[in-house]
PDB file of N, CA and C in Angstrom:
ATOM      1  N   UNK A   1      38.992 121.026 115.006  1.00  0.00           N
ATOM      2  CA  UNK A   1      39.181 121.498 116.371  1.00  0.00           C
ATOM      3  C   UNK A   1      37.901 122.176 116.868  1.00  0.00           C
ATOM      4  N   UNK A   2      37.060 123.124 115.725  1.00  0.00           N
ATOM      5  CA  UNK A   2      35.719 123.627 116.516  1.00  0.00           C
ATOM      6  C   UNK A   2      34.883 122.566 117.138  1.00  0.00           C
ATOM      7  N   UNK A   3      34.984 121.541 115.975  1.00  0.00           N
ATOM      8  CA  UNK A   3      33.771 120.238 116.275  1.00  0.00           C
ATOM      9  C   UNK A   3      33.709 119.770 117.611  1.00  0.00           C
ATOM     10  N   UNK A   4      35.953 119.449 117.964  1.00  0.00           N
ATOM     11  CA  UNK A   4      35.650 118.775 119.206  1.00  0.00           C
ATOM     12  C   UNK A   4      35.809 119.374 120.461  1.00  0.00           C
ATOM     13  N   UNK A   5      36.017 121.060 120.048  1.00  0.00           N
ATOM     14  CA  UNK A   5      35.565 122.138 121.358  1.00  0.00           C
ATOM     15  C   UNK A   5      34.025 122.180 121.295  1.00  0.00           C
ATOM     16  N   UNK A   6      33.406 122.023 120.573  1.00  0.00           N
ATOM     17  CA  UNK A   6      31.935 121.858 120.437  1.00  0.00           C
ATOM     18  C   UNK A   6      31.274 120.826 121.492  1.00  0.00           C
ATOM     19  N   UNK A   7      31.494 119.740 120.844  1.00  0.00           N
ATOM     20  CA  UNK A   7      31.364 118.684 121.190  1.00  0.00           C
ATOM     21  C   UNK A   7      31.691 118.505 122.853  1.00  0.00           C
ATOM     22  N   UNK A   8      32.770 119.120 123.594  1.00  0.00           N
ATOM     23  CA  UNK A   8      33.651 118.905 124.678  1.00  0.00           C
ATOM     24  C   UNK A   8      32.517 120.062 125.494  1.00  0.00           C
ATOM     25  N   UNK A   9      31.895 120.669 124.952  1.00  0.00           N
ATOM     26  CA  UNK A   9      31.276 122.065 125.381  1.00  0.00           C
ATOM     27  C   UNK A   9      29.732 121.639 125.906  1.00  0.00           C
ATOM     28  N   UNK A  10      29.142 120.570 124.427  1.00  0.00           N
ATOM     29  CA  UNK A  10      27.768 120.407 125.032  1.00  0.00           C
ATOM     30  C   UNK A  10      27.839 119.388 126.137  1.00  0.00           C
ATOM     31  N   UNK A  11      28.841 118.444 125.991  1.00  0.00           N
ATOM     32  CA  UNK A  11      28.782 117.087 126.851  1.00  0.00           C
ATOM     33  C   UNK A  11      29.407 117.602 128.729  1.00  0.00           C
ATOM     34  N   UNK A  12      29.908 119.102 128.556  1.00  0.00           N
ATOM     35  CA  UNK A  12      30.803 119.105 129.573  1.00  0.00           C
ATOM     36  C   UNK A  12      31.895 118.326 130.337  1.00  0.00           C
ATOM     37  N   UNK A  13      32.166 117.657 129.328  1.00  0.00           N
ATOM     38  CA  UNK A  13      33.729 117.312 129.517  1.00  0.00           C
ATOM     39  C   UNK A  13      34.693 118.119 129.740  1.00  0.00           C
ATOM     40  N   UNK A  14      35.102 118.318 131.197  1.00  0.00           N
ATOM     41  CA  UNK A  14      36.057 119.117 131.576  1.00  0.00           C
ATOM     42  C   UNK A  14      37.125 118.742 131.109  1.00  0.00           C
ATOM     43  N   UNK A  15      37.397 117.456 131.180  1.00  0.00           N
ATOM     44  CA  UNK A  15      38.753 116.778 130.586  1.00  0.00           C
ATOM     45  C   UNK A  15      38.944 117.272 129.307  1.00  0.00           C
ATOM     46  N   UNK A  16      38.152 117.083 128.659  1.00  0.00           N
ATOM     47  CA  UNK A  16      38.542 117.095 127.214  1.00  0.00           C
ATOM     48  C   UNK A  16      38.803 118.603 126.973  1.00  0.00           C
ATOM     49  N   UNK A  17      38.244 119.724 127.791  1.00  0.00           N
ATOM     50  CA  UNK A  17      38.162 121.182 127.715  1.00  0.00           C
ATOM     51  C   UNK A  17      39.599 121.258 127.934  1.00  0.00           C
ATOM     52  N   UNK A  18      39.932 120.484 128.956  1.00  0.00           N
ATOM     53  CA  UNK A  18      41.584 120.872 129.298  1.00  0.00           C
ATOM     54  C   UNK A  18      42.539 120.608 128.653  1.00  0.00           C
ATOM     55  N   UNK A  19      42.134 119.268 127.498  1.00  0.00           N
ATOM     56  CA  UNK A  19      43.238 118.812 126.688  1.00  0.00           C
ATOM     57  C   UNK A  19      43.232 119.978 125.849  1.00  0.00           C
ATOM     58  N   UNK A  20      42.279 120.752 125.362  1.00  0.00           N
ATOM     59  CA  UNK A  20      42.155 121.140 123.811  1.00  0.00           C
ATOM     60  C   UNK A  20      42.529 122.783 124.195  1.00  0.00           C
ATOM     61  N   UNK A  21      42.403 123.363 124.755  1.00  0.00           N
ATOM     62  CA  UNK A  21      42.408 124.532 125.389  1.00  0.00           C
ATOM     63  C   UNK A  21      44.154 124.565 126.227  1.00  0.00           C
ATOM     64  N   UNK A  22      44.750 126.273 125.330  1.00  0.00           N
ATOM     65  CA  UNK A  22      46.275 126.370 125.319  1.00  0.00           C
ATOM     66  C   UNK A  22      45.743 126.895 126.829  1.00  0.00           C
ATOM     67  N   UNK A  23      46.976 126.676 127.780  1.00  0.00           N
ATOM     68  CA  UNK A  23      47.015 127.489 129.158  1.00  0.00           C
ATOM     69  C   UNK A  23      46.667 128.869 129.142  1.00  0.00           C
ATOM     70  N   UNK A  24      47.161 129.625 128.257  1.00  0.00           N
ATOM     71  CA  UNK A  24      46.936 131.025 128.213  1.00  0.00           C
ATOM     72  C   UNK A  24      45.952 131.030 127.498  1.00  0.00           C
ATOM     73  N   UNK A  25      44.865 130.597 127.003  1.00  0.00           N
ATOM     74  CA  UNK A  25      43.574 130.969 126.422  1.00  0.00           C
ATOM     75  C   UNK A  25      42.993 131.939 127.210  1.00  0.00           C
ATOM     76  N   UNK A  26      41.981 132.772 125.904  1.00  0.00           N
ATOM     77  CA  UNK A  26      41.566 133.965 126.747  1.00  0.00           C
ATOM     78  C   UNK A  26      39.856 133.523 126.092  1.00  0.00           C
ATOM     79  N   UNK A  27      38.966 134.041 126.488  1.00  0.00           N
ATOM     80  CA  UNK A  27      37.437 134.102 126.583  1.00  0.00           C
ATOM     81  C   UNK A  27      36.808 135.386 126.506  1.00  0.00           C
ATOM     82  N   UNK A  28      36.301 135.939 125.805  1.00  0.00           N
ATOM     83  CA  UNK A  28      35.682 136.864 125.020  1.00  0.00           C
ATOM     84  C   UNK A  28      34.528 137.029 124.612  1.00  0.00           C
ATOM     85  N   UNK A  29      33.305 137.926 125.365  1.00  0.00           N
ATOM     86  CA  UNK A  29      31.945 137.453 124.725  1.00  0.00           C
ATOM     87  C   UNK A  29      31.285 138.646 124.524  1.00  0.00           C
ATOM     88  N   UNK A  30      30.590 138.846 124.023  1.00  0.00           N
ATOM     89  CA  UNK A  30      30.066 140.177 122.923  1.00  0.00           C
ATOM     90  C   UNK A  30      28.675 140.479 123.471  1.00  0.00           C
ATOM     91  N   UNK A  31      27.826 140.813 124.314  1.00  0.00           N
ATOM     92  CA  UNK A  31      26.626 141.177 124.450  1.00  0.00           C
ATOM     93  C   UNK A  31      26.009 142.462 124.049  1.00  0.00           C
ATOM     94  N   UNK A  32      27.126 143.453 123.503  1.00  0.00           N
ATOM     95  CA  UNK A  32      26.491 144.493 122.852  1.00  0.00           C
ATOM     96  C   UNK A  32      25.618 145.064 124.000  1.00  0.00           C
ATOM     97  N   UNK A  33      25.635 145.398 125.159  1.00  0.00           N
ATOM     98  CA  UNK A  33      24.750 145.912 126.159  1.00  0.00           C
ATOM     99  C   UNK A  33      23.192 145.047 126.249  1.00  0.00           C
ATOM    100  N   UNK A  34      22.720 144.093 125.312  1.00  0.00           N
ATOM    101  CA  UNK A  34      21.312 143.440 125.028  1.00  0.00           C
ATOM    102  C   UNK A  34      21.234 142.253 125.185  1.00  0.00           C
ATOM    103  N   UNK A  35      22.498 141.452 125.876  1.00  0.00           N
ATOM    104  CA  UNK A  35      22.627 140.144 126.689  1.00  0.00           C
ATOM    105  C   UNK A  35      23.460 140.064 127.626  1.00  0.00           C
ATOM    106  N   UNK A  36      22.744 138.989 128.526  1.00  0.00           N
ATOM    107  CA  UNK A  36      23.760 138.912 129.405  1.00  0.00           C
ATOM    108  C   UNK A  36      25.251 138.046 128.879  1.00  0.00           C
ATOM    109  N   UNK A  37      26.784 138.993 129.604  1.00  0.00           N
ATOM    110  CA  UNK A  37      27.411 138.453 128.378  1.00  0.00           C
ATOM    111  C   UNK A  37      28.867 138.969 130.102  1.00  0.00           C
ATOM    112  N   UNK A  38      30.378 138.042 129.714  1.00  0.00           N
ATOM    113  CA  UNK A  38      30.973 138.403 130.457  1.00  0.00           C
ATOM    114  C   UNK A  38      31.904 140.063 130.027  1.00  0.00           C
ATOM    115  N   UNK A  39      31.828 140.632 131.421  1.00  0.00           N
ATOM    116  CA  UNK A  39      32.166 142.142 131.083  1.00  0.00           C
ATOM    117  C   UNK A  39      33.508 142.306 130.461  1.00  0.00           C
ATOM    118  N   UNK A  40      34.314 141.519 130.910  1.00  0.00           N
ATOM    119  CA  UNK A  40      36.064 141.954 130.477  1.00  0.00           C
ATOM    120  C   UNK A  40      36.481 140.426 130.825  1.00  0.00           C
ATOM    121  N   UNK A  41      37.736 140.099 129.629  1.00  0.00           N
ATOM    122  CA  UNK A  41      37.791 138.810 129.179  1.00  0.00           C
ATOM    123  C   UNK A  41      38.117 137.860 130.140  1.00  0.00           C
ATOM    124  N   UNK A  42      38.338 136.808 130.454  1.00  0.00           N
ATOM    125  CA  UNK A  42      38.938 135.914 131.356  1.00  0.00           C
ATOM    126  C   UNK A  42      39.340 134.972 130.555  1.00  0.00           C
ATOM    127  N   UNK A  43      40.547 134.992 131.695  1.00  0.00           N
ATOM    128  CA  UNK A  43      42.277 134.282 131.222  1.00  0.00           C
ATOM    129  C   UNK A  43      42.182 132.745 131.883  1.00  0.00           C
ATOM    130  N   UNK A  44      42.858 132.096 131.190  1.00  0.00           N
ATOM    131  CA  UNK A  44      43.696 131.204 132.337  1.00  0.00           C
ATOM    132  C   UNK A  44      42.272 129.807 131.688  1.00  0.00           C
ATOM    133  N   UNK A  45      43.246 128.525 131.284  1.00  0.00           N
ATOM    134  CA  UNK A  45      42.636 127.509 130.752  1.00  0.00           C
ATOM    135  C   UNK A  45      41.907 126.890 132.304  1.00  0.00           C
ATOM    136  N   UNK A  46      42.566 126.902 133.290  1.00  0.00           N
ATOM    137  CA  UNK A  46      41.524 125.784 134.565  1.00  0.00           C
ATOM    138  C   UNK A  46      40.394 126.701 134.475  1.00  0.00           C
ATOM    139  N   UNK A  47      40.470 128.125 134.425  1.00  0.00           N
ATOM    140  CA  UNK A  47      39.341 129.392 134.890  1.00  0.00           C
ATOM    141  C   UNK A  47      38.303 128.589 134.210  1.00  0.00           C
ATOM    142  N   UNK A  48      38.917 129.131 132.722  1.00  0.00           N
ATOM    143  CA  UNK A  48      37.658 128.896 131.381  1.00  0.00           C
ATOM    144  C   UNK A  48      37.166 127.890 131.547  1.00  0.00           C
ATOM    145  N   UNK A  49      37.374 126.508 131.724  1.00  0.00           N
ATOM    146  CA  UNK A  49      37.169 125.115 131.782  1.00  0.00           C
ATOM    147  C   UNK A  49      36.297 125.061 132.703  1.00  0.00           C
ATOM    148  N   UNK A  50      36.634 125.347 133.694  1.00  0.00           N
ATOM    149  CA  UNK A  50      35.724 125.292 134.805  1.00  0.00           C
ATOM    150  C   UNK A  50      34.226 126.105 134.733  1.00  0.00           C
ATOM    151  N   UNK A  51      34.576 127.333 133.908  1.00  0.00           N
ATOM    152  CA  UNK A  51      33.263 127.826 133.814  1.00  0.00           C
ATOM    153  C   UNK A  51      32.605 127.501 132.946  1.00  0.00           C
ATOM    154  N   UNK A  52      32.971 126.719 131.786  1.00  0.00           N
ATOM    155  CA  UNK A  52      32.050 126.194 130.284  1.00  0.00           C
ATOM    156  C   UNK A  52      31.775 125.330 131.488  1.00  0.00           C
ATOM    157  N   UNK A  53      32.172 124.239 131.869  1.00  0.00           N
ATOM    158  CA  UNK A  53      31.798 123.286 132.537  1.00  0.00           C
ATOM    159  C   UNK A  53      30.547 123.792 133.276  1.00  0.00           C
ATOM    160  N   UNK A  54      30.910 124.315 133.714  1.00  0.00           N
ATOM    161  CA  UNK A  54      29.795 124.701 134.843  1.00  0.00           C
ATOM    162  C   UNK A  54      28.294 125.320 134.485  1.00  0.00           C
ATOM    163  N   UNK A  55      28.558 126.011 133.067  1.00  0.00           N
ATOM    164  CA  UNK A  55      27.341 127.106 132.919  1.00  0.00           C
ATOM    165  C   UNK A  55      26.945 125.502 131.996  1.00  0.00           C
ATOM    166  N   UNK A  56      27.105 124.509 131.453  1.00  0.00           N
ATOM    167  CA  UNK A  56      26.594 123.288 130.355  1.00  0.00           C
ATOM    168  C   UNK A  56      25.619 123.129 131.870  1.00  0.00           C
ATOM    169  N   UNK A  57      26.191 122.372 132.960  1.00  0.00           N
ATOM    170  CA  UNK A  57      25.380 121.749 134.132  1.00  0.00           C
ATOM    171  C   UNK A  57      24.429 122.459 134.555  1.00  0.00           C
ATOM    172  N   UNK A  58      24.679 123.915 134.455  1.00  0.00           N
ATOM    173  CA  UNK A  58      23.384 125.096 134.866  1.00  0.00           C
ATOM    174  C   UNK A  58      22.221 125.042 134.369  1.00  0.00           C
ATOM    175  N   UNK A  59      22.365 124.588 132.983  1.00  0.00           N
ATOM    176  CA  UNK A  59      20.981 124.968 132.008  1.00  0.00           C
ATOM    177  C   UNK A  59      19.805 123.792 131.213  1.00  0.00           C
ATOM    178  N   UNK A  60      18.850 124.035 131.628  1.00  0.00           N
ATOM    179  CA  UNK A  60      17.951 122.741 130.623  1.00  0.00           C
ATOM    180  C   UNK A  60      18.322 122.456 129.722  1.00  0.00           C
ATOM    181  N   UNK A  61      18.872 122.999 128.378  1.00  0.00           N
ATOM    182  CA  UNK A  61      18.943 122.590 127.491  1.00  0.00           C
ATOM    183  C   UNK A  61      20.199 122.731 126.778  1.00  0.00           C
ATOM    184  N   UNK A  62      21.063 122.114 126.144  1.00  0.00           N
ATOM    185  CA  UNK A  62      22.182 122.681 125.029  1.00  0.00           C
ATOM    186  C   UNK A  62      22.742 122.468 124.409  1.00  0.00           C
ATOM    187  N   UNK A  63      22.393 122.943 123.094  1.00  0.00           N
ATOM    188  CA  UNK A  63      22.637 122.266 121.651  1.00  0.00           C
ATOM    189  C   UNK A  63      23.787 123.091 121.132  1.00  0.00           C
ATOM    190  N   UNK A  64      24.584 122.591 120.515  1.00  0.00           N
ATOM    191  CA  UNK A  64      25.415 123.091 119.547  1.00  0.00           C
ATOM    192  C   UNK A  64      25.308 122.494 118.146  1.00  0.00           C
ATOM    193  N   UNK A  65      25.629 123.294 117.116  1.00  0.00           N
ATOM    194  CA  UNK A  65      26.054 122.762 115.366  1.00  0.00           C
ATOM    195  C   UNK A  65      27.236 123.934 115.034  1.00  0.00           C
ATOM    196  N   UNK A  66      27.344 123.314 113.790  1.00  0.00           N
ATOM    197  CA  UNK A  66      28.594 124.181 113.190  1.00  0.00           C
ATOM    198  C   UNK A  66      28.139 124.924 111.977  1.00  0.00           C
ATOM    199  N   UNK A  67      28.571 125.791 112.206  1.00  0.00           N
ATOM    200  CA  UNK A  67      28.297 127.066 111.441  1.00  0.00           C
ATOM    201  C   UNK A  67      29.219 127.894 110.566  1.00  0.00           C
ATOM    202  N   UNK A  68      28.945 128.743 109.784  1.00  0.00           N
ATOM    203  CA  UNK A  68      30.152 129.624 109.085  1.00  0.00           C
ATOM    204  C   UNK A  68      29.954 131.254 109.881  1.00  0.00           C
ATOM    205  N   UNK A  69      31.206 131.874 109.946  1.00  0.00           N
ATOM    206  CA  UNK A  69      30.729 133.124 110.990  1.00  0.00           C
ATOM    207  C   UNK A  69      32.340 133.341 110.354  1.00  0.00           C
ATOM    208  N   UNK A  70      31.736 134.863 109.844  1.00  0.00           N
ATOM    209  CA  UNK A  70      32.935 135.263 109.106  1.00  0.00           C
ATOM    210  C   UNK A  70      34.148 134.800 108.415  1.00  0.00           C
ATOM    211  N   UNK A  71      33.690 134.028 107.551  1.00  0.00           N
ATOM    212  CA  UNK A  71      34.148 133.209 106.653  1.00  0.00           C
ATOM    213  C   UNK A  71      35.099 131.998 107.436  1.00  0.00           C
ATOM    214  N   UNK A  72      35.116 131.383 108.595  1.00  0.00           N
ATOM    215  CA  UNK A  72      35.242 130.949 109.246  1.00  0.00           C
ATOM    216  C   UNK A  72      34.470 129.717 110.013  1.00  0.00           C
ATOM    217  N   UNK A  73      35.325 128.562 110.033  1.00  0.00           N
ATOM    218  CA  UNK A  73      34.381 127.424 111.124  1.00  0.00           C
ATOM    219  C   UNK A  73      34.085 128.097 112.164  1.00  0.00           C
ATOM    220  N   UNK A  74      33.051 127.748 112.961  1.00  0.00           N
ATOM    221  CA  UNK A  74      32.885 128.504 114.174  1.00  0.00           C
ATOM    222  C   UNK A  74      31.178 127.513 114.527  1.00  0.00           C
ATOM    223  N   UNK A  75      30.934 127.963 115.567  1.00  0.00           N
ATOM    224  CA  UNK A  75      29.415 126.849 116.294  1.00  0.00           C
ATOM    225  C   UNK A  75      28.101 127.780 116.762  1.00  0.00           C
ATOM    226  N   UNK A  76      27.444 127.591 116.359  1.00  0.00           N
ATOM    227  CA  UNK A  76      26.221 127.868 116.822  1.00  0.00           C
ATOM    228  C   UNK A  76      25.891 127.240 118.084  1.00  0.00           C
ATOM    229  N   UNK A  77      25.197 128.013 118.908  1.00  0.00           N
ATOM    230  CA  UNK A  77      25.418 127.436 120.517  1.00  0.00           C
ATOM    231  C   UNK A  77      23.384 127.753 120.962  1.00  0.00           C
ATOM    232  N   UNK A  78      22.680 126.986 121.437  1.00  0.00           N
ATOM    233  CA  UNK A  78      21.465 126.907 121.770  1.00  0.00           C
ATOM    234  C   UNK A  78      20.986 126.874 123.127  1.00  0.00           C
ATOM    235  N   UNK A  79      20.763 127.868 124.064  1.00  0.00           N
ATOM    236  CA  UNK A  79      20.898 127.675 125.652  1.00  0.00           C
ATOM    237  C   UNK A  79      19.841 128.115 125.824  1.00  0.00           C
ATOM    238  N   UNK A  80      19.058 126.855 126.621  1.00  0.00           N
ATOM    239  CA  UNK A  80      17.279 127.090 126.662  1.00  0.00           C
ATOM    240  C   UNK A  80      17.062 127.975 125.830  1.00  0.00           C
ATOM    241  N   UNK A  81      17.317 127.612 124.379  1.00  0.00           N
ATOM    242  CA  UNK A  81      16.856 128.232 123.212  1.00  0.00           C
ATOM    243  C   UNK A  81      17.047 129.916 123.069  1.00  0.00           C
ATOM    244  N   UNK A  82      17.987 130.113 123.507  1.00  0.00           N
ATOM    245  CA  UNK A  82      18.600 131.261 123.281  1.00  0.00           C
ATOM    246  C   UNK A  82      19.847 131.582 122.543  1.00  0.00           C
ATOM    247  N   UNK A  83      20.188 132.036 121.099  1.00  0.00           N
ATOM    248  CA  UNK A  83      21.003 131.270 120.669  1.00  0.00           C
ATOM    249  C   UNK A  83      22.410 131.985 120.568  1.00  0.00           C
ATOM    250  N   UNK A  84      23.567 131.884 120.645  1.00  0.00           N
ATOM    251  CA  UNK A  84      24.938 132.575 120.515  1.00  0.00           C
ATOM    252  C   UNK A  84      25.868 131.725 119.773  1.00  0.00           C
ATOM    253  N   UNK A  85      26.925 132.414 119.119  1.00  0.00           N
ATOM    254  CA  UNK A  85      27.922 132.154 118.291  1.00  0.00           C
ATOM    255  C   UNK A  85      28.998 131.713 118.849  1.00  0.00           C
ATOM    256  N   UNK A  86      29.843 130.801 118.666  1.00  0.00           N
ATOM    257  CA  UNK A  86      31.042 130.594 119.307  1.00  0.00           C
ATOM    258  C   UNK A  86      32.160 130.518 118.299  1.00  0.00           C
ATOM    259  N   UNK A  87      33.463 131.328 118.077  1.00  0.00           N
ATOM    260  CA  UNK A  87      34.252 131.350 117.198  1.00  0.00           C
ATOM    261  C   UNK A  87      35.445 130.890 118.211  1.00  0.00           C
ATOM    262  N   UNK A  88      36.473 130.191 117.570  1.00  0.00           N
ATOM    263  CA  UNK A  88      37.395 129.649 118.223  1.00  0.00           C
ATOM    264  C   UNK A  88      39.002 130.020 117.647  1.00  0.00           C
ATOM    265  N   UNK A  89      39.838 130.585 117.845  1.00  0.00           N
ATOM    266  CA  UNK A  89      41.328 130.685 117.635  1.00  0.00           C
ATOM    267  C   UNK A  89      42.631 129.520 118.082  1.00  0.00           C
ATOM    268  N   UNK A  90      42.927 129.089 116.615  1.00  0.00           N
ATOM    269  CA  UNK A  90      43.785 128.037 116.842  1.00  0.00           C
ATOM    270  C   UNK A  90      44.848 127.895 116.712  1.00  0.00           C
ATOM    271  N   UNK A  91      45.630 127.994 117.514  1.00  0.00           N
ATOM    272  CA  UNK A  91      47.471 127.669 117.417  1.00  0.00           C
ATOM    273  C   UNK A  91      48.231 126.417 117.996  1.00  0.00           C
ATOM    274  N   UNK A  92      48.875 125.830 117.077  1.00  0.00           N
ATOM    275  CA  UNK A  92      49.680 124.536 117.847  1.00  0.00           C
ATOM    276  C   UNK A  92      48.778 123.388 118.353  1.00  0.00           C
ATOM    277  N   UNK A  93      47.807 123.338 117.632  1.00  0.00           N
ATOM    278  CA  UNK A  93      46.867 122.391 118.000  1.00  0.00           C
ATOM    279  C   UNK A  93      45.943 122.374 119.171  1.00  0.00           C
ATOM    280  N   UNK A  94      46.040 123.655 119.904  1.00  0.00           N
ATOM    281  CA  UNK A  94      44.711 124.276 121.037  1.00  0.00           C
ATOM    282  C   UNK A  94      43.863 125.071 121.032  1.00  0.00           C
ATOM    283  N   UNK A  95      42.813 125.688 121.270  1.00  0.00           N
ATOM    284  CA  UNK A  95      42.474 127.010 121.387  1.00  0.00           C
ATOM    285  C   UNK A  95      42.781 128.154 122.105  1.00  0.00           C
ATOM    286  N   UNK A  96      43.370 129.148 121.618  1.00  0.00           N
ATOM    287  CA  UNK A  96      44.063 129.774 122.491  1.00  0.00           C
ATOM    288  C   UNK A  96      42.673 131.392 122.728  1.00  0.00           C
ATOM    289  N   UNK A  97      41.954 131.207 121.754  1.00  0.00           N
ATOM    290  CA  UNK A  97      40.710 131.994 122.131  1.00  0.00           C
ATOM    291  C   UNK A  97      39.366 131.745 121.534  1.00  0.00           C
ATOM    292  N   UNK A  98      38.493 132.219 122.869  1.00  0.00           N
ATOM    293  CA  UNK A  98      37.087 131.969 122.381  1.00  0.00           C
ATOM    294  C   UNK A  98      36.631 132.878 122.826  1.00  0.00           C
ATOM    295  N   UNK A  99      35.880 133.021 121.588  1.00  0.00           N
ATOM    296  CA  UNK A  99      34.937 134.254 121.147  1.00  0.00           C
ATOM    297  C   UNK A  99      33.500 134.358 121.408  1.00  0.00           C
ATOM    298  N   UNK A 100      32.713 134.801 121.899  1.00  0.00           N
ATOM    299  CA  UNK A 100      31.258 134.225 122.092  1.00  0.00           C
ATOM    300  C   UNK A 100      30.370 135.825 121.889  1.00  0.00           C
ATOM    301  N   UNK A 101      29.339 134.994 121.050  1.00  0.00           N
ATOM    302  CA  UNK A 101      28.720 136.470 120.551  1.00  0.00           C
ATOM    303  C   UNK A 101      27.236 136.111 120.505  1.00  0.00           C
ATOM    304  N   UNK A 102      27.018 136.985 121.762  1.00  0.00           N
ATOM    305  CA  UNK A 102      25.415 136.521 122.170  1.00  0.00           C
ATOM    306  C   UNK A 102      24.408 137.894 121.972  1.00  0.00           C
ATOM    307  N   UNK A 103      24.969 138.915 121.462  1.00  0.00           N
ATOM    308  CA  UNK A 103      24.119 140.336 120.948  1.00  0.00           C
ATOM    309  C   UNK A 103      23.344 140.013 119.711  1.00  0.00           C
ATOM    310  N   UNK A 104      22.061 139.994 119.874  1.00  0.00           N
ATOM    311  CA  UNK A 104      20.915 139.306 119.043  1.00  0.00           C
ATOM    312  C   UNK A 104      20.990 140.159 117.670  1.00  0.00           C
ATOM    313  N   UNK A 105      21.378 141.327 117.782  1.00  0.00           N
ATOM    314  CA  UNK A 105      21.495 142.020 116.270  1.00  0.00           C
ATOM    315  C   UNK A 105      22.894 141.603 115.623  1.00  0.00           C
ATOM    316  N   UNK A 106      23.949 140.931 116.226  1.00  0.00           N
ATOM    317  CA  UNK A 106      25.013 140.285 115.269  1.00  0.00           C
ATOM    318  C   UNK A 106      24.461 138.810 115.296  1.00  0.00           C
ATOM    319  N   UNK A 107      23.482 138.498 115.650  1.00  0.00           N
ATOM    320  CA  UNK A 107      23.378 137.004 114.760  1.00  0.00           C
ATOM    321  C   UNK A 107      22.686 136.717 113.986  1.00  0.00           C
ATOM    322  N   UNK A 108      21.643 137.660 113.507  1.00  0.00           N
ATOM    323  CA  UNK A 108      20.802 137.996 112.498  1.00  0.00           C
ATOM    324  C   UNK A 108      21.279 137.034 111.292  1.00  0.00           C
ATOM    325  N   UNK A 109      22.855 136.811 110.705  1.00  0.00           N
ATOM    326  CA  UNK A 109      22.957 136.493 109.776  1.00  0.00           C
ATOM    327  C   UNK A 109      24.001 135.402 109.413  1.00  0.00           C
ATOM    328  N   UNK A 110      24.014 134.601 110.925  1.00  0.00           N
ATOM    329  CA  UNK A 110      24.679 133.890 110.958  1.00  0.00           C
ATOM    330  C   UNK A 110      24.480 132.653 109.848  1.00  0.00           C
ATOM    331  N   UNK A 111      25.568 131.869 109.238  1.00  0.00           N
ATOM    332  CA  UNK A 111      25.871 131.081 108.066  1.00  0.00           C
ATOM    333  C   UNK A 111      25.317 131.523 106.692  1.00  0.00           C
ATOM    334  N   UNK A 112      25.332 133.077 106.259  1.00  0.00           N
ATOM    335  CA  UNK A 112      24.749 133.626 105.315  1.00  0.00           C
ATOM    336  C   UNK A 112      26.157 134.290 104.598  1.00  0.00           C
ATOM    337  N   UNK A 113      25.863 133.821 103.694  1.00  0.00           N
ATOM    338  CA  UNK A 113      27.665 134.664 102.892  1.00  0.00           C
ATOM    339  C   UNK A 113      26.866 136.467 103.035  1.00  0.00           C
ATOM    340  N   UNK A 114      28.195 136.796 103.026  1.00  0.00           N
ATOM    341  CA  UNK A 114      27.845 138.519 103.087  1.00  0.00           C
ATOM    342  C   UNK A 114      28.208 138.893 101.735  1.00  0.00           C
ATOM    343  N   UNK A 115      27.631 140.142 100.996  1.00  0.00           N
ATOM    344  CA  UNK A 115      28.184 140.923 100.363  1.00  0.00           C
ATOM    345  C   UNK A 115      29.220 141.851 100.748  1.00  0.00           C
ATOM    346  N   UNK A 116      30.273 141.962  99.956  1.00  0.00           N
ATOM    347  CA  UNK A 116      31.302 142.699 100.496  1.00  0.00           C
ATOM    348  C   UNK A 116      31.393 144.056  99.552  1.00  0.00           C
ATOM    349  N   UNK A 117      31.027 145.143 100.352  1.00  0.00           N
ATOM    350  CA  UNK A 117      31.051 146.708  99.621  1.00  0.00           C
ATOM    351  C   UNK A 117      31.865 147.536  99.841  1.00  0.00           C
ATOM    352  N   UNK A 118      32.071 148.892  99.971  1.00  0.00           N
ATOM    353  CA  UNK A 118      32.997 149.789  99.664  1.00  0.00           C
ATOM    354  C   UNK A 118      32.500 150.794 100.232  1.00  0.00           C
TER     355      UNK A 118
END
């Protein structure tokens, strides 16, 4: 399911955003005050759809791959080479949330197993 929200993300396929994406999906993005990032979450699958859609057509460039991000599938996202995390929540065969984490000091260590301490 990340691959083909991935996939549906770089190509901007709205369609396909709408198949895969639950109605009540929510959108979530992390800038840590040091990117530009959305302030408070937004709801609602046409919303979200419409705006992945829209910000893919905005930009020169945009790559995605798949990545591990907290022990978890999840995508590495490349926007005119600026790079952010995309983690995805799956129920009943949709995404019912996406996560996006564009604060440059949490990606430091993206697809790196962590040590786990005490």
């Amino acid at each position: 399911m990340v691959e083909r929200f991935l996939i549906a993300l770089r190509t901007g396929q709205l369609q396909e955003l709408m198949e895969i994406l639950a109605p009540d999906v929510v959108f979530i993005a992390d800038g840590g005050g040091l990117a530009a990032a959305a302030r408070t979450p937004i709801h609602g699958l046409e919303r979200i759809a419409k705006i992945l859609a829209r910000a893919n057509r905005a930009v020169e460039t945009f790559e995605t791959k798949s990545v591990w991000l907290n022990g978890a599938p999840a995508g590495l996202i490349e926007i005119n080479s600026e790079p952010a995390a995309v983690s995805v929540t799956v129920e009943n065969g949709h995404v019912t949330r996406i996560y996006v984490m564009v604060n440059p000091r949490k990606l430091t260590r993206l697809n790196e197993p962590s040590e786990l301490a005490r």
